[in-house]
C-alpha atoms as a PDB file:
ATOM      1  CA  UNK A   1     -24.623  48.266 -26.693  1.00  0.00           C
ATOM      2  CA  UNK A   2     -22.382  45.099 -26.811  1.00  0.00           C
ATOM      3  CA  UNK A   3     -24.420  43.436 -29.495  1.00  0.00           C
ATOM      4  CA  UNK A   4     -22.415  45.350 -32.179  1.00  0.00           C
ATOM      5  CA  UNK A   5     -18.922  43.483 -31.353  1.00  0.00           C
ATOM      6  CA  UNK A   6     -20.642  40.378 -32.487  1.00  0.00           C
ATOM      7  CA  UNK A   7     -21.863  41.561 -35.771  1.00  0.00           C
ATOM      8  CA  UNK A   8     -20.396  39.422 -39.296  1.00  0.00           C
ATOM      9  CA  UNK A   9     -17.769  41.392 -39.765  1.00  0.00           C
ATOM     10  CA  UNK A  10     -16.297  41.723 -36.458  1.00  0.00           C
ATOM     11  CA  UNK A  11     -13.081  40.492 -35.301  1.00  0.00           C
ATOM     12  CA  UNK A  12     -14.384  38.793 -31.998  1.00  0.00           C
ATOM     13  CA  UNK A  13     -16.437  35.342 -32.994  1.00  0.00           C
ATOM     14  CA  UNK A  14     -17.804  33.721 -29.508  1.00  0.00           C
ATOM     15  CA  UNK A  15     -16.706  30.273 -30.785  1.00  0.00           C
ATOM     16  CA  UNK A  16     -12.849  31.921 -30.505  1.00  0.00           C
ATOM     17  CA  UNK A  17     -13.778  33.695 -26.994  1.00  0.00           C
ATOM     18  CA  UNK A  18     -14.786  30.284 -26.250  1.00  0.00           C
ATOM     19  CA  UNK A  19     -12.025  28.630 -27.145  1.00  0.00           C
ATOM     20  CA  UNK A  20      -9.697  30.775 -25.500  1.00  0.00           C
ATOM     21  CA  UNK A  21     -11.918  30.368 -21.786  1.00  0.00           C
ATOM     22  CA  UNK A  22     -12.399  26.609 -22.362  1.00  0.00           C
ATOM     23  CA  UNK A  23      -8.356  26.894 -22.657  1.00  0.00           C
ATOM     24  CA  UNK A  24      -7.484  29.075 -20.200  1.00  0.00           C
ATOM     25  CA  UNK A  25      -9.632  26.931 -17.410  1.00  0.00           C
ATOM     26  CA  UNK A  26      -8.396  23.541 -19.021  1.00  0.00           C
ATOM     27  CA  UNK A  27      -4.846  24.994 -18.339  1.00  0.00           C
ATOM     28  CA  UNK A  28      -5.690  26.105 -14.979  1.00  0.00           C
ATOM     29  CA  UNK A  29      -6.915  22.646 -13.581  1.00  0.00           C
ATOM     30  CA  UNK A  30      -4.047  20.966 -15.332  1.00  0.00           C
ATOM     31  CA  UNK A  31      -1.500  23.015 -13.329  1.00  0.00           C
ATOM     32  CA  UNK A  32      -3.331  22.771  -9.981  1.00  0.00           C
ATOM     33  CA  UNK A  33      -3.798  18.942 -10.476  1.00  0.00           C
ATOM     34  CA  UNK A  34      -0.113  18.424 -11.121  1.00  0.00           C
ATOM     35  CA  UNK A  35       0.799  20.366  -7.803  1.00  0.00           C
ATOM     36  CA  UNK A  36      -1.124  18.006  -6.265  1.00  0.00           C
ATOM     37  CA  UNK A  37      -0.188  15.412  -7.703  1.00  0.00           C
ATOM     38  CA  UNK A  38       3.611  15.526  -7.337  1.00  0.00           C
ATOM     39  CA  UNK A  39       3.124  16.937  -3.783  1.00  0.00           C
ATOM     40  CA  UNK A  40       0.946  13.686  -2.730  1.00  0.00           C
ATOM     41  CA  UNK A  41       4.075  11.789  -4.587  1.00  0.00           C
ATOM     42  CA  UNK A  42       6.858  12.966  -2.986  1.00  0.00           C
ATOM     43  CA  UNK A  43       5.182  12.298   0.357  1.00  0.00           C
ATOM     44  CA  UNK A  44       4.184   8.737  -0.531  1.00  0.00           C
ATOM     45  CA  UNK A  45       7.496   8.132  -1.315  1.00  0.00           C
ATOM     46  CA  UNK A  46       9.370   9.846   1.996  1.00  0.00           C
ATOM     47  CA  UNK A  47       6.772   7.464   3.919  1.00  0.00           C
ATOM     48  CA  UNK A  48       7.482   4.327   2.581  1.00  0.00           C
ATOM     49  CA  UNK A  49      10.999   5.597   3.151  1.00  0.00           C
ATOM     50  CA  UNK A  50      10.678   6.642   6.645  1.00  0.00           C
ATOM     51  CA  UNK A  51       8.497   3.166   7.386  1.00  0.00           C
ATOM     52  CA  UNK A  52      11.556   1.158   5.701  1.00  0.00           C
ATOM     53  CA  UNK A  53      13.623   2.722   7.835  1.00  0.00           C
ATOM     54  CA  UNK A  54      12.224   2.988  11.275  1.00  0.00           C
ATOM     55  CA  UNK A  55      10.794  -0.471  10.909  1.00  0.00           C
ATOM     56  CA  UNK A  56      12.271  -2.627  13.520  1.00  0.00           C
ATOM     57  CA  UNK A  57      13.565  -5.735  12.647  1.00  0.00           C
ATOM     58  CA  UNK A  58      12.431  -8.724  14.475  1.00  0.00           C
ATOM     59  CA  UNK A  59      14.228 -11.945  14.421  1.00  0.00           C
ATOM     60  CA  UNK A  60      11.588 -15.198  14.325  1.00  0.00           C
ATOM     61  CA  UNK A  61      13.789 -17.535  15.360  1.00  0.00           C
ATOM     62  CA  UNK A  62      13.622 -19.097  18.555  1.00  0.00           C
ATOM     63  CA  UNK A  63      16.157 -20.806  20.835  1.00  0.00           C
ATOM     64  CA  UNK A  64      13.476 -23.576  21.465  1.00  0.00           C
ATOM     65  CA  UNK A  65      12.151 -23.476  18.235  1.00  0.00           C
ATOM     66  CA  UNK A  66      12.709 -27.386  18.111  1.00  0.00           C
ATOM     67  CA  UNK A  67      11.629 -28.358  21.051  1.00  0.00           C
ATOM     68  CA  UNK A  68       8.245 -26.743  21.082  1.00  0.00           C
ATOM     69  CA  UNK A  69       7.950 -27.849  17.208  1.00  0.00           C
ATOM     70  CA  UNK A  70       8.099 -31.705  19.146  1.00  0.00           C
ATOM     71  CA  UNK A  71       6.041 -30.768  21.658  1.00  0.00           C
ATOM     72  CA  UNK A  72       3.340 -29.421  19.658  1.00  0.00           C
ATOM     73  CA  UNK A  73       3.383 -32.651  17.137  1.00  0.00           C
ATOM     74  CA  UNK A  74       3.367 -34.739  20.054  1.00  0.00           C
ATOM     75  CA  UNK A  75      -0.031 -32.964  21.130  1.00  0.00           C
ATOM     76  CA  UNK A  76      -1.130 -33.355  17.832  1.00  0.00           C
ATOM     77  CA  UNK A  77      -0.633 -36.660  17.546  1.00  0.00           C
ATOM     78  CA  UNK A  78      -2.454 -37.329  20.889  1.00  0.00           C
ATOM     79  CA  UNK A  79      -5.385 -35.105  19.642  1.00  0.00           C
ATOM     80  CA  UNK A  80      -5.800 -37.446  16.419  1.00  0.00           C
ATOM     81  CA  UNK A  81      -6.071 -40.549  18.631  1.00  0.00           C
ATOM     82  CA  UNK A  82      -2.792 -42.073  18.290  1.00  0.00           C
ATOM     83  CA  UNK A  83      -1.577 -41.394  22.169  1.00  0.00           C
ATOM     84  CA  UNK A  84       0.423 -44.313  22.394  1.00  0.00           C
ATOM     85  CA  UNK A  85       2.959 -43.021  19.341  1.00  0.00           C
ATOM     86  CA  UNK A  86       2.611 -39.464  20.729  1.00  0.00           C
ATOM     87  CA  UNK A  87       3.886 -41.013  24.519  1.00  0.00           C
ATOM     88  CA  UNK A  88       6.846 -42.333  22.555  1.00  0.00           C
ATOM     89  CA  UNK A  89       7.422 -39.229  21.029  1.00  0.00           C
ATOM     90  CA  UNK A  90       7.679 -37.213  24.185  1.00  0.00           C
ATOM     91  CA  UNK A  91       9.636 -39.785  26.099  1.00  0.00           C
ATOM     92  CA  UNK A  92      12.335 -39.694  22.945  1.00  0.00           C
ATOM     93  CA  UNK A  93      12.390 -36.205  22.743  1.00  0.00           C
ATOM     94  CA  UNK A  94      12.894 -36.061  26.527  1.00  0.00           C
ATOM     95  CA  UNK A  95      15.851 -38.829  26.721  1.00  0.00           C
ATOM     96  CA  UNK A  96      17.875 -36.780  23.556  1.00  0.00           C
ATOM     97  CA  UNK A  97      17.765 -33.457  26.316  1.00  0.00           C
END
């Protein structure tokens, strides 16, 4: 049967068949891991590009930007108990508009 392929003096030694399987499956998995891997790449890197791009830019500044930064530590100061420094502060801020 196939027992006689094995024998001493044969050629084929199942370490060597081994060998070449353990290679030929190690080889297989390393080329299907690097398709997926540069395919996931290149599409991590056109959708950063595409979110750079279509991004909109918003501006933070406001025209009033000031005037509601006064407002807002004139409430604060009320809040904290000092009302009669935060009534000076609106009053100012109100004579300089």
């Amino acid at each position: 049967m196939g027992t006689d392929s094995f024998e001493p003096g044969s050629n084929l030694d199942p370490n060597d068949a081994a060998k070449r399987l353990q290679a030929a499956v190690v080889s297989g998995y390393r080329a299907g891991f690097r398709i997926v891997f540069i395919l996931s790449a290149s599409l991590a890197a056109l959708s950063f590009i595409l979110a750079f791009l279509l991004m909109p830019q918003v501006n933070l500044s406001r025209p009033d930007d000031e005037k509601l930064k006064k407002e807002g530590r004139a409430r604060d100061m009320a809040r904290r108990g000092k009302a009669e420094d935060a009534e000076a502060l609106t009053i100012k801020n109100q004579e300089k508009e």
